[in-house]
C-alpha atoms as a PDB file:
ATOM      1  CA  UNK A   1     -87.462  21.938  89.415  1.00  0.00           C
ATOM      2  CA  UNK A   2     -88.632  25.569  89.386  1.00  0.00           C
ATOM      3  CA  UNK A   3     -91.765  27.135  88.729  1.00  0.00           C
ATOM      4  CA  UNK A   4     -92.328  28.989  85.080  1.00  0.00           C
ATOM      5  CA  UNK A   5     -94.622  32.094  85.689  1.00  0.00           C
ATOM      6  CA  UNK A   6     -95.172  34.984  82.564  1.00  0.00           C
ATOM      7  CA  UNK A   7     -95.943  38.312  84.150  1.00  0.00           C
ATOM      8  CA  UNK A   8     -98.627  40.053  82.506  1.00  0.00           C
ATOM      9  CA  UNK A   9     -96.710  42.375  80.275  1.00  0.00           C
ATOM     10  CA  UNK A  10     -94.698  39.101  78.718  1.00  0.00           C
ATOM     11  CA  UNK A  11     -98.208  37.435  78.315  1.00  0.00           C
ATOM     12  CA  UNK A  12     -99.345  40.788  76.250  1.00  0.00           C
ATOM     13  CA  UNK A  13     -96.059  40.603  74.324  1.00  0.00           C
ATOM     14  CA  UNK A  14     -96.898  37.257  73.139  1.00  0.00           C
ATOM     15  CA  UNK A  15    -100.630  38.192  71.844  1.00  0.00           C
ATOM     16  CA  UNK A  16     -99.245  40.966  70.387  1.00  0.00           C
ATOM     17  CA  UNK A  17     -96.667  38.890  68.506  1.00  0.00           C
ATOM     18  CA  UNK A  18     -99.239  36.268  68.017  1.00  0.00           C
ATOM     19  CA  UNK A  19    -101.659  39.134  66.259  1.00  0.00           C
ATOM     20  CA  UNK A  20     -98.680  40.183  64.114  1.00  0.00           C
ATOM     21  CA  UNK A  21     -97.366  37.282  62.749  1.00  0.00           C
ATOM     22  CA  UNK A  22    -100.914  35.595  61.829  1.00  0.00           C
ATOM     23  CA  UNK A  23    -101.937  38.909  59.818  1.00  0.00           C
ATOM     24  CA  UNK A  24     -98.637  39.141  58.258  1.00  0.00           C
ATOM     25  CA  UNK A  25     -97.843  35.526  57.515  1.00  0.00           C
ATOM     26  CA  UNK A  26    -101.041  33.297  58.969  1.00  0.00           C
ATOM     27  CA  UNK A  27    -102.031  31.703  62.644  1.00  0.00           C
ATOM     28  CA  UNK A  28     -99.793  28.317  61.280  1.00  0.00           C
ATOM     29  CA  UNK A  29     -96.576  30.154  61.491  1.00  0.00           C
ATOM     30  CA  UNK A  30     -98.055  32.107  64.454  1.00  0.00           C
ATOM     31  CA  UNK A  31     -98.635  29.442  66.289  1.00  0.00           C
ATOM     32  CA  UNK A  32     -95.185  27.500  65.535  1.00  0.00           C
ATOM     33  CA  UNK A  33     -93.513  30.974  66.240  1.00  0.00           C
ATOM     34  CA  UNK A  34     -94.800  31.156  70.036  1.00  0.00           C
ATOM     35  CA  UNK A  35     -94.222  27.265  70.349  1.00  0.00           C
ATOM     36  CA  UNK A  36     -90.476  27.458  69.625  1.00  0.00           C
ATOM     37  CA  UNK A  37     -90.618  30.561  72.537  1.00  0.00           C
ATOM     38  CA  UNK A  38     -93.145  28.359  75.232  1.00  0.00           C
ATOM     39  CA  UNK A  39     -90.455  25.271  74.486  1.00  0.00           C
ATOM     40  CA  UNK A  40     -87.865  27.513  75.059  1.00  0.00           C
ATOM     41  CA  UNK A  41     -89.206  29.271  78.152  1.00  0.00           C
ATOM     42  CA  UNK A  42     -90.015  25.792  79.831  1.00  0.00           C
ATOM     43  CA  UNK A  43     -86.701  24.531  79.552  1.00  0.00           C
ATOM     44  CA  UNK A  44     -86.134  27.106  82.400  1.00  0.00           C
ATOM     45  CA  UNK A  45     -87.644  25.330  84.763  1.00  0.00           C
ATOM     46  CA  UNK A  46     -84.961  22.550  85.073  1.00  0.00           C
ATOM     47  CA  UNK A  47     -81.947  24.674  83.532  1.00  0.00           C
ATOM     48  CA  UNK A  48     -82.866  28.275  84.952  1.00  0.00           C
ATOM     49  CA  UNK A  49     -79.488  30.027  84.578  1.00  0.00           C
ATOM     50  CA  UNK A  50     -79.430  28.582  81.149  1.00  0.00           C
ATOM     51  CA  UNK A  51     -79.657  32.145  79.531  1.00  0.00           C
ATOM     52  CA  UNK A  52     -76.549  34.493  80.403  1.00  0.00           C
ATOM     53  CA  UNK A  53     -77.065  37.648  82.581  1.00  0.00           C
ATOM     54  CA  UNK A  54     -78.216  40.699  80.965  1.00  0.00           C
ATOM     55  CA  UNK A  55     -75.793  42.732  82.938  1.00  0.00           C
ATOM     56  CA  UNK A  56     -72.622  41.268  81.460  1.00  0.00           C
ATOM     57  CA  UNK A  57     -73.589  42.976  77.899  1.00  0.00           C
ATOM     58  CA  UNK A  58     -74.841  46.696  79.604  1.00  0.00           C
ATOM     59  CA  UNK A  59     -73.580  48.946  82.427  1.00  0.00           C
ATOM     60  CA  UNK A  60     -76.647  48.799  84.416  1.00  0.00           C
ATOM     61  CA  UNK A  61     -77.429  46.350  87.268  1.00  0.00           C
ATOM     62  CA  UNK A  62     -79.994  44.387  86.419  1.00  0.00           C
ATOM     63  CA  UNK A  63     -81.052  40.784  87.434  1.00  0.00           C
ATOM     64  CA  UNK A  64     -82.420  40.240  84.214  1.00  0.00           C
ATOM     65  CA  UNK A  65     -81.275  37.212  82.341  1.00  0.00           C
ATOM     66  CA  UNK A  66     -82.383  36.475  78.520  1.00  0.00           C
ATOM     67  CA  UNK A  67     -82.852  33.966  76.227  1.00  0.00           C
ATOM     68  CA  UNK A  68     -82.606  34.300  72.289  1.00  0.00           C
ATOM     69  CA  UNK A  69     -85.028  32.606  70.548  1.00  0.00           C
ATOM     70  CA  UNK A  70     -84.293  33.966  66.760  1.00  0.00           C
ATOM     71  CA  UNK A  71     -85.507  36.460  66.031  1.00  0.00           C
ATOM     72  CA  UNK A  72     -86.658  37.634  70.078  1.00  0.00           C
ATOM     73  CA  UNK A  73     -85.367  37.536  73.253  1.00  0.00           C
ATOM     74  CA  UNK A  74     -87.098  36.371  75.909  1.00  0.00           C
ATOM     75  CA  UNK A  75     -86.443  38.395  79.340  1.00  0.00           C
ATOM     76  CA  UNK A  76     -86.599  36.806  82.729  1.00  0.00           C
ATOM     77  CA  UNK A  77     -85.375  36.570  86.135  1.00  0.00           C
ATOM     78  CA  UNK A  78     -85.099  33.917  88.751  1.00  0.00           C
ATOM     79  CA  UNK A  79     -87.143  34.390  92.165  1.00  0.00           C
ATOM     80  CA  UNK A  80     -86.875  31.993  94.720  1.00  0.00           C
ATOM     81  CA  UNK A  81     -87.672  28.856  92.831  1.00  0.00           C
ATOM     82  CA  UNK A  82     -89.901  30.654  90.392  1.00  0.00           C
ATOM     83  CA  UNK A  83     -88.294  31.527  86.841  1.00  0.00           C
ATOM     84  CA  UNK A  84     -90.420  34.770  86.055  1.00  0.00           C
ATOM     85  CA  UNK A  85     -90.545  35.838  82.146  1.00  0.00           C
ATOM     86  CA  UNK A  86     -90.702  39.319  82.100  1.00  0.00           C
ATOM     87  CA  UNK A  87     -90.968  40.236  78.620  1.00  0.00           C
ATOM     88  CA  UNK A  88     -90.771  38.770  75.040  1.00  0.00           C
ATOM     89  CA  UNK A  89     -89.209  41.411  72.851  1.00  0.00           C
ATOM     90  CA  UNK A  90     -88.596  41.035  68.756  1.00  0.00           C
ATOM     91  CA  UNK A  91     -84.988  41.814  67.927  1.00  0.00           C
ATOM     92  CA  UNK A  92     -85.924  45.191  66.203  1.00  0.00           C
ATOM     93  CA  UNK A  93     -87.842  47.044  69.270  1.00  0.00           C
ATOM     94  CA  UNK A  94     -85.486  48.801  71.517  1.00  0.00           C
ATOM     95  CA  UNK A  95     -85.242  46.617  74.120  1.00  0.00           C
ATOM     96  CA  UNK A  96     -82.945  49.223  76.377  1.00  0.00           C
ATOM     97  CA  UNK A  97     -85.525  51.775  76.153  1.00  0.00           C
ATOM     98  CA  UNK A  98     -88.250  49.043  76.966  1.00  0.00           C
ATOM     99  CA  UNK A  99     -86.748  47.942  79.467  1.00  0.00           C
ATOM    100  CA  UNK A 100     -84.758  50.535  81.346  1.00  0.00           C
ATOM    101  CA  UNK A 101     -86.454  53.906  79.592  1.00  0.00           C
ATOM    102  CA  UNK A 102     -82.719  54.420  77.848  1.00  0.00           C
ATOM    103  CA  UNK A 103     -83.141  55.540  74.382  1.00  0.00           C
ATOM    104  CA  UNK A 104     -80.310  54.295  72.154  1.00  0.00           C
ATOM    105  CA  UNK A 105     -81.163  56.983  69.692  1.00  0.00           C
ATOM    106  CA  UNK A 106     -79.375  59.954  70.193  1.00  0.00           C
ATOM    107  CA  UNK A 107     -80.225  63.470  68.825  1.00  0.00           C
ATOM    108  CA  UNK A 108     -76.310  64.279  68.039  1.00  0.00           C
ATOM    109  CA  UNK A 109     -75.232  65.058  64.356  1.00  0.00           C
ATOM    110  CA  UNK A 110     -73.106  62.331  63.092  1.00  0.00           C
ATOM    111  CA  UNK A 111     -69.224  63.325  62.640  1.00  0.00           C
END
């Protein structure tokens, strides 16, 4: 079985998700909200290439693997026998630029 470990930027992504969702909709749904992530994320441990490489979907090598856990994706990558979550990410932050520092905005006019 491997070893789940957050790194410290996925642990602030969670309080900061935590912080949103109890102002916007109260610490119950808060709290079942990072559950359905934790649940998620510890299934890793015995099933860590459950979540598909992030490198099949962009043209940039990358270890990174991901798991979608509506409506965020949970970033990680496997080290040894240590499954290391590198960031939790909602669905409408730009996860390339997070990630990678690529903007998918561009400053062109559109045809």
């Amino acid at each position: 079985m491997f070893k789940l470990d957050y790194a410290p930027r996925a642990m602030d992504d969670l309080a900061r998700m935590k912080d949103f969702i109890t102002s916007r909709h109260g610490a119950d749904v808060a709290q079942k909200s990072l559950r359905r992530i934790t649940t998620s994320a510890r299934r890793l441990e015995r099933f860590p290439e459950e979540g598909p490489s992030l490198a099949g979907l962009i043209n940039i090598s990358t270890d990174y693997r991901y798991l979608y856990v509506r409506p965020n994706y949970l970033f990680y990558r496997i080290e040894g026998n240590c499954v290391k979550i590198v960031r939790v990410l909602n669905e409408k932050q730009d996860i390339y630029n997070i990630l990678f520092g690529l903007s998918t905005v561009t400053d062109e006019d559109p045809i």
